[in-house]
Protein backbone atom coordinates (compact mmCIF):
# COMPACT_ATOMS: atom_id res chain seq x y z
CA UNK A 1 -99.61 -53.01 -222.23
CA UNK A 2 -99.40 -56.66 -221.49
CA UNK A 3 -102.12 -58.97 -221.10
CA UNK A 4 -102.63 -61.97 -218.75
CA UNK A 5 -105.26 -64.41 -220.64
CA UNK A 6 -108.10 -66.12 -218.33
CA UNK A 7 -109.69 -69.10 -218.85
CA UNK A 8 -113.52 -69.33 -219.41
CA UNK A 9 -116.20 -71.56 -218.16
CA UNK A 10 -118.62 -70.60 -220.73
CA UNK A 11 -119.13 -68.14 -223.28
CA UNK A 12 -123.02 -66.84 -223.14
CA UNK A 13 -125.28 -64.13 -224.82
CA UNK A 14 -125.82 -61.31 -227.86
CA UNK A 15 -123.03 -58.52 -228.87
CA UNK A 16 -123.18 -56.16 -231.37
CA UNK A 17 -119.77 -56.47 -233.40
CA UNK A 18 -118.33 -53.15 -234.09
CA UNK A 19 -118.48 -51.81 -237.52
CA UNK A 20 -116.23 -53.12 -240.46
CA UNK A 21 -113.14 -51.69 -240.96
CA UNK A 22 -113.18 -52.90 -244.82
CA UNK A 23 -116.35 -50.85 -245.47
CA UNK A 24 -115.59 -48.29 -243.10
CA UNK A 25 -112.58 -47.31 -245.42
CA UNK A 26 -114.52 -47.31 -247.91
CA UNK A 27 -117.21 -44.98 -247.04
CA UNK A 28 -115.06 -42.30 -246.31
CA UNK A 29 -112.87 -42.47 -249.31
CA UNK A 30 -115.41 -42.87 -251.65
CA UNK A 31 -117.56 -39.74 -250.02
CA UNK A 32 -114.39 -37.71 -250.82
CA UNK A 33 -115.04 -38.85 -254.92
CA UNK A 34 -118.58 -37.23 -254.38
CA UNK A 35 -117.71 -34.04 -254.51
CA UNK A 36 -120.89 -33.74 -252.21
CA UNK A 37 -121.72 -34.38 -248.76
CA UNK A 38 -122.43 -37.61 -247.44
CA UNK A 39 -123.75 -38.97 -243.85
CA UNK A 40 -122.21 -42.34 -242.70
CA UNK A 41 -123.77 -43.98 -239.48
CA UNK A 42 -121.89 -46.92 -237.49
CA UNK A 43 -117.84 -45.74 -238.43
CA UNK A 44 -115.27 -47.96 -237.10
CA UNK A 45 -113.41 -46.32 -234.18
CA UNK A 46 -110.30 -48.62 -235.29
CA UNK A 47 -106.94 -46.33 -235.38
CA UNK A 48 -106.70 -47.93 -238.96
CA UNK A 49 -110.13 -45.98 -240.66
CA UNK A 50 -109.29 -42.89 -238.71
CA UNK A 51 -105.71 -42.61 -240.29
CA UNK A 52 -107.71 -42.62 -243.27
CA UNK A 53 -109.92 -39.84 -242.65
CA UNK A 54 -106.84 -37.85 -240.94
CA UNK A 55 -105.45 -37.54 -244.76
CA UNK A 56 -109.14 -37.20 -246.17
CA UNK A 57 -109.06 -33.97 -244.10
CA UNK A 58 -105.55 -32.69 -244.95
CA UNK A 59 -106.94 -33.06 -248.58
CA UNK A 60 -109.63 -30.54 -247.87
CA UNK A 61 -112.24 -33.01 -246.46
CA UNK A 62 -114.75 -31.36 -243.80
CA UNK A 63 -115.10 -34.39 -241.24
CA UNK A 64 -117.81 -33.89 -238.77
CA UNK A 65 -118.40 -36.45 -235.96
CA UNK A 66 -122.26 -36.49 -234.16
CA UNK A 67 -121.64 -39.38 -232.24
CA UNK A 68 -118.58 -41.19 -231.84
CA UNK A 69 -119.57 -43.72 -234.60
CA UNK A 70 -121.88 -41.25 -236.79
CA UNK A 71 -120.42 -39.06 -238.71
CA UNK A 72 -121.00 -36.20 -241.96
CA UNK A 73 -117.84 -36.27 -244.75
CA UNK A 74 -118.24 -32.75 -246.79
CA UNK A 75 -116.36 -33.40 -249.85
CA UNK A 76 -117.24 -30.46 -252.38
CA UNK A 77 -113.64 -29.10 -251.56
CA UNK A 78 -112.38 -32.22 -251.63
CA UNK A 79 -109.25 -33.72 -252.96
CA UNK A 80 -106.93 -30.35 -252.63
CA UNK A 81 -103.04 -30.80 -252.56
CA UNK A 82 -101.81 -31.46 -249.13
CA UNK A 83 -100.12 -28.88 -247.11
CA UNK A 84 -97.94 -31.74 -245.55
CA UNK A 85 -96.69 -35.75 -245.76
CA UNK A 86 -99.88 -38.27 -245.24
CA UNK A 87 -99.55 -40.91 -242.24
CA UNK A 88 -101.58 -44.06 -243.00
CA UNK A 89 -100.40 -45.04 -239.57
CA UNK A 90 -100.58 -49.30 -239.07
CA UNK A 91 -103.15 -48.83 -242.09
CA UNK A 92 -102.21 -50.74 -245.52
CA UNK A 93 -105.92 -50.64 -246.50
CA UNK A 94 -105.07 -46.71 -246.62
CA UNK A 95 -101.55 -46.64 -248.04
CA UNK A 96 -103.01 -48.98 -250.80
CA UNK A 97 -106.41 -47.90 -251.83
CA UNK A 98 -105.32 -43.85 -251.19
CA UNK A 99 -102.40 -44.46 -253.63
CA UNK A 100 -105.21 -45.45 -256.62
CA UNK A 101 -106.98 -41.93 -255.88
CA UNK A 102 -103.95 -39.77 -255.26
CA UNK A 103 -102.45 -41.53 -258.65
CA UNK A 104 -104.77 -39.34 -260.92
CA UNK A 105 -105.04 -35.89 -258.93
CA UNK A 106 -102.86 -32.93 -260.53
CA UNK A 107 -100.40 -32.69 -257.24
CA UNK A 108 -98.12 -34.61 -255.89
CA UNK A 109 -97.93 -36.20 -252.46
CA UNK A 110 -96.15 -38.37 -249.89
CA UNK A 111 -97.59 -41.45 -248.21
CA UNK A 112 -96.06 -43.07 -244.97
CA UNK A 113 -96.63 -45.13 -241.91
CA UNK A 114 -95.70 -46.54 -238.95
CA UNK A 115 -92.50 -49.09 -238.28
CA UNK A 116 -94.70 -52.04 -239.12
CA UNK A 117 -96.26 -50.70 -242.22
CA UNK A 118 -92.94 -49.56 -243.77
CA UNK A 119 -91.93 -52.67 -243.92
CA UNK A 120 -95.16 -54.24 -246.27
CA UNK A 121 -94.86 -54.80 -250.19
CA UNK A 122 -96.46 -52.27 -251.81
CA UNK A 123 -95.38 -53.31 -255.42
CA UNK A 124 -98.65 -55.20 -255.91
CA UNK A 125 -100.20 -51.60 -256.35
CA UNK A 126 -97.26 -49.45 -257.62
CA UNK A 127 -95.99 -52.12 -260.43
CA UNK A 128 -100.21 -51.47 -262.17
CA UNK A 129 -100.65 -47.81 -260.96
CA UNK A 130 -97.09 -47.28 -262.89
CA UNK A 131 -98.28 -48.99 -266.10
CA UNK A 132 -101.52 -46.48 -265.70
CA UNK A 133 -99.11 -43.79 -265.73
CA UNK A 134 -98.49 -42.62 -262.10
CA UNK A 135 -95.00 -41.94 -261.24
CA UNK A 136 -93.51 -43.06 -257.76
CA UNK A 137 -90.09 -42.75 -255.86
CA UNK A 138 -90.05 -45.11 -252.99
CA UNK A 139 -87.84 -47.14 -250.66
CA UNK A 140 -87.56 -50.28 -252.63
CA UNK A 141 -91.15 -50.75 -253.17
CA UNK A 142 -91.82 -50.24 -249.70
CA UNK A 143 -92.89 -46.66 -247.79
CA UNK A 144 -92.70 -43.95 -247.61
CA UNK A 145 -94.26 -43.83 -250.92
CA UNK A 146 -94.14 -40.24 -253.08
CA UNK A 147 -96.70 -39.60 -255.67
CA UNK A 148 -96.46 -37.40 -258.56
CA UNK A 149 -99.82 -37.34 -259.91
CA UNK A 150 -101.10 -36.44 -263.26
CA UNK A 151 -103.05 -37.88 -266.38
CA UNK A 152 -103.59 -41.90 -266.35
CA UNK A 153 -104.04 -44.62 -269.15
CA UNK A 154 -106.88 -46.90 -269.07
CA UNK A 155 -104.87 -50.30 -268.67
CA UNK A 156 -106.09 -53.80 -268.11
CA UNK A 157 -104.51 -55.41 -265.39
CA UNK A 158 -104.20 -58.88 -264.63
CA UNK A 159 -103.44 -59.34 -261.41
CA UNK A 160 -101.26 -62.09 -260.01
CA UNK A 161 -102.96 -62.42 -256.97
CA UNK A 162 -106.40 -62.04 -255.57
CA UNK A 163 -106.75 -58.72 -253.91
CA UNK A 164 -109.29 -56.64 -253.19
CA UNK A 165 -106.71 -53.28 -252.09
CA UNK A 166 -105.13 -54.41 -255.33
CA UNK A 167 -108.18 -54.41 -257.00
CA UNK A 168 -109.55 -51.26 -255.40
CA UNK A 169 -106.10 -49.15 -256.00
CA UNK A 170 -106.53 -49.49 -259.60
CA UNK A 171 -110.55 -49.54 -260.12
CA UNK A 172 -110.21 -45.72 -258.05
CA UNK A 173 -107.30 -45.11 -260.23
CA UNK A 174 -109.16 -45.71 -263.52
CA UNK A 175 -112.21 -43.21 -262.33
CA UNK A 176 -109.53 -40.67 -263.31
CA UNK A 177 -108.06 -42.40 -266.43
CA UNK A 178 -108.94 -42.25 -270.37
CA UNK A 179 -111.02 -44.82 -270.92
CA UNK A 180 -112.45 -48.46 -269.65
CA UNK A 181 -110.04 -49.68 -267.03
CA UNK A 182 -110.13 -53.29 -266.57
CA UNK A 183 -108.87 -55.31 -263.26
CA UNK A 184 -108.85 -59.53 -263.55
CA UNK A 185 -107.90 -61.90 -260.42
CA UNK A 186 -106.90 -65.64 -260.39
CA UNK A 187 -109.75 -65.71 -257.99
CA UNK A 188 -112.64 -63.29 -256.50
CA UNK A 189 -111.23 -60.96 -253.88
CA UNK A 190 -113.56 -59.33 -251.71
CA UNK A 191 -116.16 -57.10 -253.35
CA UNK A 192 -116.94 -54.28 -251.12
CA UNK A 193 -115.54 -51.93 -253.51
CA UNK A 194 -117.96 -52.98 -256.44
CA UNK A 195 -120.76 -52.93 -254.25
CA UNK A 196 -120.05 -49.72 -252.52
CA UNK A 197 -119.87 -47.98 -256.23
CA UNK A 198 -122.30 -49.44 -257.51
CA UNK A 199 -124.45 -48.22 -255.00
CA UNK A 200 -122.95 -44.60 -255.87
CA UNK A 201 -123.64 -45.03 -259.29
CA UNK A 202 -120.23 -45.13 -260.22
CA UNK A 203 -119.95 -46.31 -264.55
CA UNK A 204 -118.41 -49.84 -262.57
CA UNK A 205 -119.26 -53.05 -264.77
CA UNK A 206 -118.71 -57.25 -263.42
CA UNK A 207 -117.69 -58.65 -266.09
CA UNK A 208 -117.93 -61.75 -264.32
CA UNK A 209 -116.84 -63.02 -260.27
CA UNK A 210 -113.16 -62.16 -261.30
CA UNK A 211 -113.34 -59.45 -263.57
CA UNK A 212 -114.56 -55.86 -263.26
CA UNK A 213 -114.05 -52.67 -265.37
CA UNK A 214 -114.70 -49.21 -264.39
CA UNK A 215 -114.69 -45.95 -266.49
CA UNK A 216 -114.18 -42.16 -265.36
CA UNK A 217 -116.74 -40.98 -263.24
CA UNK A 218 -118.05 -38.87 -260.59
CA UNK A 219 -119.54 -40.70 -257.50
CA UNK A 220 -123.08 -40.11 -256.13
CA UNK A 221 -123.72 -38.70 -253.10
CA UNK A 222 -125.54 -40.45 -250.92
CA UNK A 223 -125.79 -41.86 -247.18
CA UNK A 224 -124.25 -44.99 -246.10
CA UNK A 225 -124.46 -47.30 -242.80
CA UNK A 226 -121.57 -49.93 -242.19
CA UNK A 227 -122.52 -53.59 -240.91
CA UNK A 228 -120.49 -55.79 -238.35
CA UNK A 229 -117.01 -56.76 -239.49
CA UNK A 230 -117.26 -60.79 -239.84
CA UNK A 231 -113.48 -60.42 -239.36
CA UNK A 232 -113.92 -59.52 -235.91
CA UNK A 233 -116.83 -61.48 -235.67
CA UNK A 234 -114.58 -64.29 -235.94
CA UNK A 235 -112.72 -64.21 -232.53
CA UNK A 236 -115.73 -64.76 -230.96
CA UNK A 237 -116.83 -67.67 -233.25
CA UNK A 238 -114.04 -69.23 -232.52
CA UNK A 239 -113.98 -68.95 -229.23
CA UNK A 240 -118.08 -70.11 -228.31
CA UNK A 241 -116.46 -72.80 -230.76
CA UNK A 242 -113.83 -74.14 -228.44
CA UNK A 243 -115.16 -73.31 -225.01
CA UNK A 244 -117.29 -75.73 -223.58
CA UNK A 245 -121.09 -74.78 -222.54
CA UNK A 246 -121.06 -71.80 -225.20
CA UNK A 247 -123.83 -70.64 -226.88
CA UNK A 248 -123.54 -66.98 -228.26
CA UNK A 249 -125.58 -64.60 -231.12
CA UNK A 250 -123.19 -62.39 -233.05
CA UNK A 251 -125.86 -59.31 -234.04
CA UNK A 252 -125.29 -57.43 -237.43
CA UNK A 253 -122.49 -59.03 -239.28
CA UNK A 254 -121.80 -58.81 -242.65
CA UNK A 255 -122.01 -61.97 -244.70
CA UNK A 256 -120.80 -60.81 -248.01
CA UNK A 257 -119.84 -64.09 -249.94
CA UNK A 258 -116.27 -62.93 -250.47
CA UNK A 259 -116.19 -62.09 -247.18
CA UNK A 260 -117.65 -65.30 -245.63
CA UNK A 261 -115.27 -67.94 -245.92
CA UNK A 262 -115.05 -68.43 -242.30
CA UNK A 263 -118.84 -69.57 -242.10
CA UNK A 264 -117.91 -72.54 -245.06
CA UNK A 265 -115.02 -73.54 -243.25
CA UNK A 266 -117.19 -73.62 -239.29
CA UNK A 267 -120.16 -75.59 -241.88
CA UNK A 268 -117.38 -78.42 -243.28
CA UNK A 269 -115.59 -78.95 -239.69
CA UNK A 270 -119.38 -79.30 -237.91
CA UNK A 271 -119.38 -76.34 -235.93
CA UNK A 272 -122.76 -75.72 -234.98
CA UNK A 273 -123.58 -72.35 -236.33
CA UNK A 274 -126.78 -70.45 -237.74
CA UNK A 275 -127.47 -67.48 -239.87
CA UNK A 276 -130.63 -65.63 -238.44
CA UNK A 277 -132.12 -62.40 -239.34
CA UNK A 278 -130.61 -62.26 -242.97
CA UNK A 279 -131.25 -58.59 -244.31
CA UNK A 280 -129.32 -56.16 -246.92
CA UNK A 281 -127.87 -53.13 -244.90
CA UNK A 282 -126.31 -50.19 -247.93
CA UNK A 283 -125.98 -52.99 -250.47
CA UNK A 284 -124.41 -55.61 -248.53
CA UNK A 285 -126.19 -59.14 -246.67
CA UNK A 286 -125.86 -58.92 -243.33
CA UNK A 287 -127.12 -61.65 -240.44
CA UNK A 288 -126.86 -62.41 -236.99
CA UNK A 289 -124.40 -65.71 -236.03
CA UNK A 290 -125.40 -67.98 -233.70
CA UNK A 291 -122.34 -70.19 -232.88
CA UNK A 292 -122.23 -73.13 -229.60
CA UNK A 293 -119.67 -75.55 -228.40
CA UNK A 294 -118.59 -78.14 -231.29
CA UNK A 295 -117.28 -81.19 -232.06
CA UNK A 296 -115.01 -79.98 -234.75
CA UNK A 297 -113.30 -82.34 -236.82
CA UNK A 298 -110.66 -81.16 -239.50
CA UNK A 299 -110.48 -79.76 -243.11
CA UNK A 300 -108.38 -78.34 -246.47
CA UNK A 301 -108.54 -75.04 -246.60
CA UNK A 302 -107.22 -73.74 -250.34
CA UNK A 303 -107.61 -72.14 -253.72
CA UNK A 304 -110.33 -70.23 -253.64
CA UNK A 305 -111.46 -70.34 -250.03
CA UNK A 306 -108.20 -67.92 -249.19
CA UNK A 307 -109.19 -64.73 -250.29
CA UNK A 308 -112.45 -64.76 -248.31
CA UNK A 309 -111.07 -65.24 -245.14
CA UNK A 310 -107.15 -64.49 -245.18
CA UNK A 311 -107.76 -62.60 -242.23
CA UNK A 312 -109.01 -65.15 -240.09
CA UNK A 313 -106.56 -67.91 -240.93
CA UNK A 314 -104.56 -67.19 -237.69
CA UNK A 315 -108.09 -67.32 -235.49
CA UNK A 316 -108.74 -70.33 -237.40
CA UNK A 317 -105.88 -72.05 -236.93
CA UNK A 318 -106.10 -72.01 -233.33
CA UNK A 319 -109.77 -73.47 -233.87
CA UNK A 320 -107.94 -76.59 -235.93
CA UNK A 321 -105.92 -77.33 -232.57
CA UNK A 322 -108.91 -78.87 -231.16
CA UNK A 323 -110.95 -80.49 -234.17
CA UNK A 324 -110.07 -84.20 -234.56
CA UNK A 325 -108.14 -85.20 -237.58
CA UNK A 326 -106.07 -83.28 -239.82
CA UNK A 327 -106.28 -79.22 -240.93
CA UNK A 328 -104.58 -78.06 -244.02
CA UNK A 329 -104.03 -74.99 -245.04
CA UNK A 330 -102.16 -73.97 -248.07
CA UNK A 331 -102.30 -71.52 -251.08
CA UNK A 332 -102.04 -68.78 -248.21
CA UNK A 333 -98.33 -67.22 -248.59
CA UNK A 334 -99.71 -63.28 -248.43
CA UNK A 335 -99.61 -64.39 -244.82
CA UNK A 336 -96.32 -63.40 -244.82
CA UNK A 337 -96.73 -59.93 -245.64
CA UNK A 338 -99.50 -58.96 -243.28
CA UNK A 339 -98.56 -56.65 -240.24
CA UNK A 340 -96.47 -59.99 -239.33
CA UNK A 341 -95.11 -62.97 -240.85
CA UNK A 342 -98.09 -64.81 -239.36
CA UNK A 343 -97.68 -68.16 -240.75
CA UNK A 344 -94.22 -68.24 -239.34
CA UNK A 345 -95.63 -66.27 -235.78
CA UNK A 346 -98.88 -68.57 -235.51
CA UNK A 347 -97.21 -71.72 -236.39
CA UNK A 348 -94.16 -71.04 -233.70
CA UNK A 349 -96.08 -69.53 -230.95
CA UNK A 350 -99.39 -72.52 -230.80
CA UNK A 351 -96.26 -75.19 -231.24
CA UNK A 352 -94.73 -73.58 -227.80
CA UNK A 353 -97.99 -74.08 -226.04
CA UNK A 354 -98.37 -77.60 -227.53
CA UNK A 355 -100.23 -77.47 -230.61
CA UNK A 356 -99.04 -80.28 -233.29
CA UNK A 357 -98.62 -77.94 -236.12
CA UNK A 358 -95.87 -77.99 -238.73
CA UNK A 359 -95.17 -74.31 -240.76
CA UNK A 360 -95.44 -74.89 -244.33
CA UNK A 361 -94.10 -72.39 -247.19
CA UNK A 362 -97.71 -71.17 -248.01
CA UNK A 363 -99.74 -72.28 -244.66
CA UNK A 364 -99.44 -75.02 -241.92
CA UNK A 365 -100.10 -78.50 -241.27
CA UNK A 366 -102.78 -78.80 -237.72
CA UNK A 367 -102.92 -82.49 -236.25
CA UNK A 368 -105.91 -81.93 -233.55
CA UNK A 369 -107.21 -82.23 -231.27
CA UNK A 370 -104.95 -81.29 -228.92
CA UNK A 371 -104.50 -79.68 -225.45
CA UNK A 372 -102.93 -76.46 -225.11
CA UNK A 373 -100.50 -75.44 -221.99
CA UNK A 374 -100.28 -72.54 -221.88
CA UNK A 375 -97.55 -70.93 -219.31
CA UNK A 376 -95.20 -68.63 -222.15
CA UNK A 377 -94.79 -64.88 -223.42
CA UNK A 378 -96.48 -64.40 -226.74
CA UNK A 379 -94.87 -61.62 -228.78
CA UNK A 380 -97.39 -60.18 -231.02
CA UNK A 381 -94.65 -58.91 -233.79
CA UNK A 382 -97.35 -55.49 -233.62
CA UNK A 383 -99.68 -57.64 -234.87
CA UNK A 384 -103.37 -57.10 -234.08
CA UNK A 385 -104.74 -60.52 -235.09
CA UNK A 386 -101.85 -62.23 -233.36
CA UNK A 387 -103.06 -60.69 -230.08
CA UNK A 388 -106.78 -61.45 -230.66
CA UNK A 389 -105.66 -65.09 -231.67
CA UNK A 390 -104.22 -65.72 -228.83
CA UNK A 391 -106.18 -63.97 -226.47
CA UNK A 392 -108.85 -66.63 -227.52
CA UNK A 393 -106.45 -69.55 -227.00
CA UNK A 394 -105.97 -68.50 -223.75
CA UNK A 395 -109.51 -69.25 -222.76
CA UNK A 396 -108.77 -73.17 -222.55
CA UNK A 397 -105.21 -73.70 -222.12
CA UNK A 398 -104.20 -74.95 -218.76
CA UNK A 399 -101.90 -72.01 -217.86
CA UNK A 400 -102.45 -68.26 -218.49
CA UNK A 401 -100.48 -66.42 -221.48
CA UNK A 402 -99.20 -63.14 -220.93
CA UNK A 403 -99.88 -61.64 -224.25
CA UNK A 404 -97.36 -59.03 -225.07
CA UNK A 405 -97.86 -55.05 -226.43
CA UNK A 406 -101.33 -56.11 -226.86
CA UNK A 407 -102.11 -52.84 -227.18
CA UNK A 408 -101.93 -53.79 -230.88
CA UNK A 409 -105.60 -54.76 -230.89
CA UNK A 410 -106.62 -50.82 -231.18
CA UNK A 411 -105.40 -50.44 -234.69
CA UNK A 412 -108.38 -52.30 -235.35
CA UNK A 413 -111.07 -53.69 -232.43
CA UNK A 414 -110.68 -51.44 -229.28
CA UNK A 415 -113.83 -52.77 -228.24
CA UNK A 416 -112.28 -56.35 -227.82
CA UNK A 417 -111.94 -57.08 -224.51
CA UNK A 418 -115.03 -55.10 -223.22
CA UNK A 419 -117.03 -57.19 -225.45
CA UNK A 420 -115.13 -60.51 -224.51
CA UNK A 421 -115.62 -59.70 -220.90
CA UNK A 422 -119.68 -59.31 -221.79
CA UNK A 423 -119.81 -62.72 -222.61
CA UNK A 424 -117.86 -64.40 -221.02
CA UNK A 425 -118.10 -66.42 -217.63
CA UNK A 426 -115.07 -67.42 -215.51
């Protein structure tokens, strides 16, 4: 399905942001390590979170749906060996985070995906799970990946980079090792994971912002509700952002700190934005974003601001097109390996439609503000975020884009457009 992008007078009034697919994920497989049952209310309907509870059910999982985003996870038969291979679909959160779990069960099993996902590095979580004791045989550290589980070693594991599937693959991994298993990042990833087990009084100790150790343990059963997804959240920042006469209130988004990166970098380019309504939802801060028209001007964007909002660089960058002065981003090469090479797709595609932007090995270089034409084929390289991006651009520049396959935005926000279309006025 192609898409022809409209331009918008004005963005105006509330939405409800669908669930996050982050914590989603994570509600489900961590029910399974109850060995209970557990209610979860507001489930993303993303493709991505229900590949992951497709395999939670082939591993003996009862999955029981009340409404389309409420659902029951019976797990006291959970975790059986699987009768067949396990499709993560577009999903790396699954392939990743499923491999830590699967690592320490007494069966083997096979994890694959689609044509995009086959192609992602999945060394990051094989090279530590390996060292732990799991055995893999894979396609050059790529998918399909096969598991032959058994006993694990407590390890601890410095990680190289800042990730929080890293992170999660072998924090899961070590609630089935022999001892205190110990994970420490360059930087803080995300910390749904800690918060989530905490909260199921998993044995789970922070060391500090970049360190956290976990031993075995059995997980609590108890019921969950997911907030907002500030990843999605951030199309339509972006967008009341850039579009002139906006004014909009994102309702119940999560604001987790390593999550919230996005918000710092709208605060230092002088977006006009507001956190109302701030409240704790399962363990995690949650608020409702107001966001209006700005006079953006530009900003570094490095170090320790990547990891909390890696996500949203290629939203972002279309934001930098129109903020006077210069936007740097750097210290963001994972770009490369996301469902896309976005730095090279993001950087390419805005220069076609007149964006001053200059690709960088680890970001891009965004000399603003500038006006966008518009008038060209975007290929979306299956990319999700590349769609979204670019659907958003297409509300100010002077021609339409047609926005190819971007059917892509189901993996992970089918309620995109419906919601766009709420808000906005042509």
């Amino acid at each position: 399905m192609d898409y022809k992008t409209k331009n918008a007078k004005k963005l105006t009034g509330n939405i409800v942001i669908p669930p996050d697919k982050s914590i989603s994920h994570r509600t489900a497989m961590f029910a399974s390590l109850t060995k209970g049952v557990v209610n979860i209310k507001n489930f993303s309907k993303g493709a991505d979170c229900h590949s992951t509870l497709k395999i939670l059910q082939q591993l003996g999982c009862e999955v029981k749906f009340h409404t389309d985003m409420d659902l029951t996870i019976n797990a006291k038969n959970a975790l059986k060996a699987p009768n067949s291979d396990l499709d993560c679909g577009n999903s790396g959160t699954t392939m990743r985070m499923m491999s830590g779990i699967l690592a320490g069960q007494p069966f083997n099993s096979t994890l694959f995906g689609d044509a995009s996902l086959s192609k992602r590095p999945m060394k990051r979580i094989i090279s530590p799970l390996t060292e732990m004791g799991a055995k893999f045989s894979h396609n050059n550290y790529k998918a399909p990946l096969k598991i032959t589980g058994g006993k694990l070693h407590a390890i601890t594991y410095n990680s190289p980079l800042a990730s929080a599937q890293v992170k999660s693959a072998v924090l899961l991994a070590g609630m089935f090792a022999d001892g205190i298993t110990t994970v420490n990042e360059p930087y803080q990833s995300r910390n749904h994971t800690e918060l989530m087990l905490k909260y199921l009084e998993a044995d789970i100790v922070e060391n500090s912002l970049t360190s956290t150790s976990i031993r075995p343990c059995i997980l609590t059963p108890k019921d969950m509700e997911v907030c907002g997804d500030i990843s999605s959240a951030a199309f339509f920042m972006v967008a009341a952002a850039i579009v002139q006469n906006s004014e909009i209130i994102i309702e119940n988004v999560g604001v987790n700190h390593t999550r919230s990166g996005i918000i710092d970098v709208f605060k230092r380019m002088g977006a006009n934005i507001e956190l109302l309504n701030e409240r704790n939802i399962s363990g995690e801060p949650v608020a409702d974003i107001k966001v209006s028209y700005s006079d953006l001007k530009g900003t570094t964007i490095e170090g320790a601001d990547i990891p909390r909002l890696i996500d949203e660089i290629p939203v972002i960058a279309v934001l930098a097109t129109q903020a006077e002065g210069t936007t740097v981003i750097k210290d963001a090469s994972d770009l490369r390996n996301k469902e896309s090479d976005r730095i090279s797709t993001i950087v390419s595609q805005l220069k076609a439609i007149g964006a001053d932007i200059e690709e960088r090995p680890d970001g891009m270089i965004i000399n603003g503000k500038t006006s966008l034409t518009g008038g060209i084929e975007i290929d979306t390289h299956h990319d999700h975020r590349t769609a979204m991006s670019f659907y958003v651009a297409g509300l100010i520049t002077q021609q339409p884009l047609l926005i190819k396959e971007f059917e892509w935005v189901n993996t992970s926000f089918p309620e995109f457009q419906e919601l766009m279309s709420k808000i906005t006025k042509d």
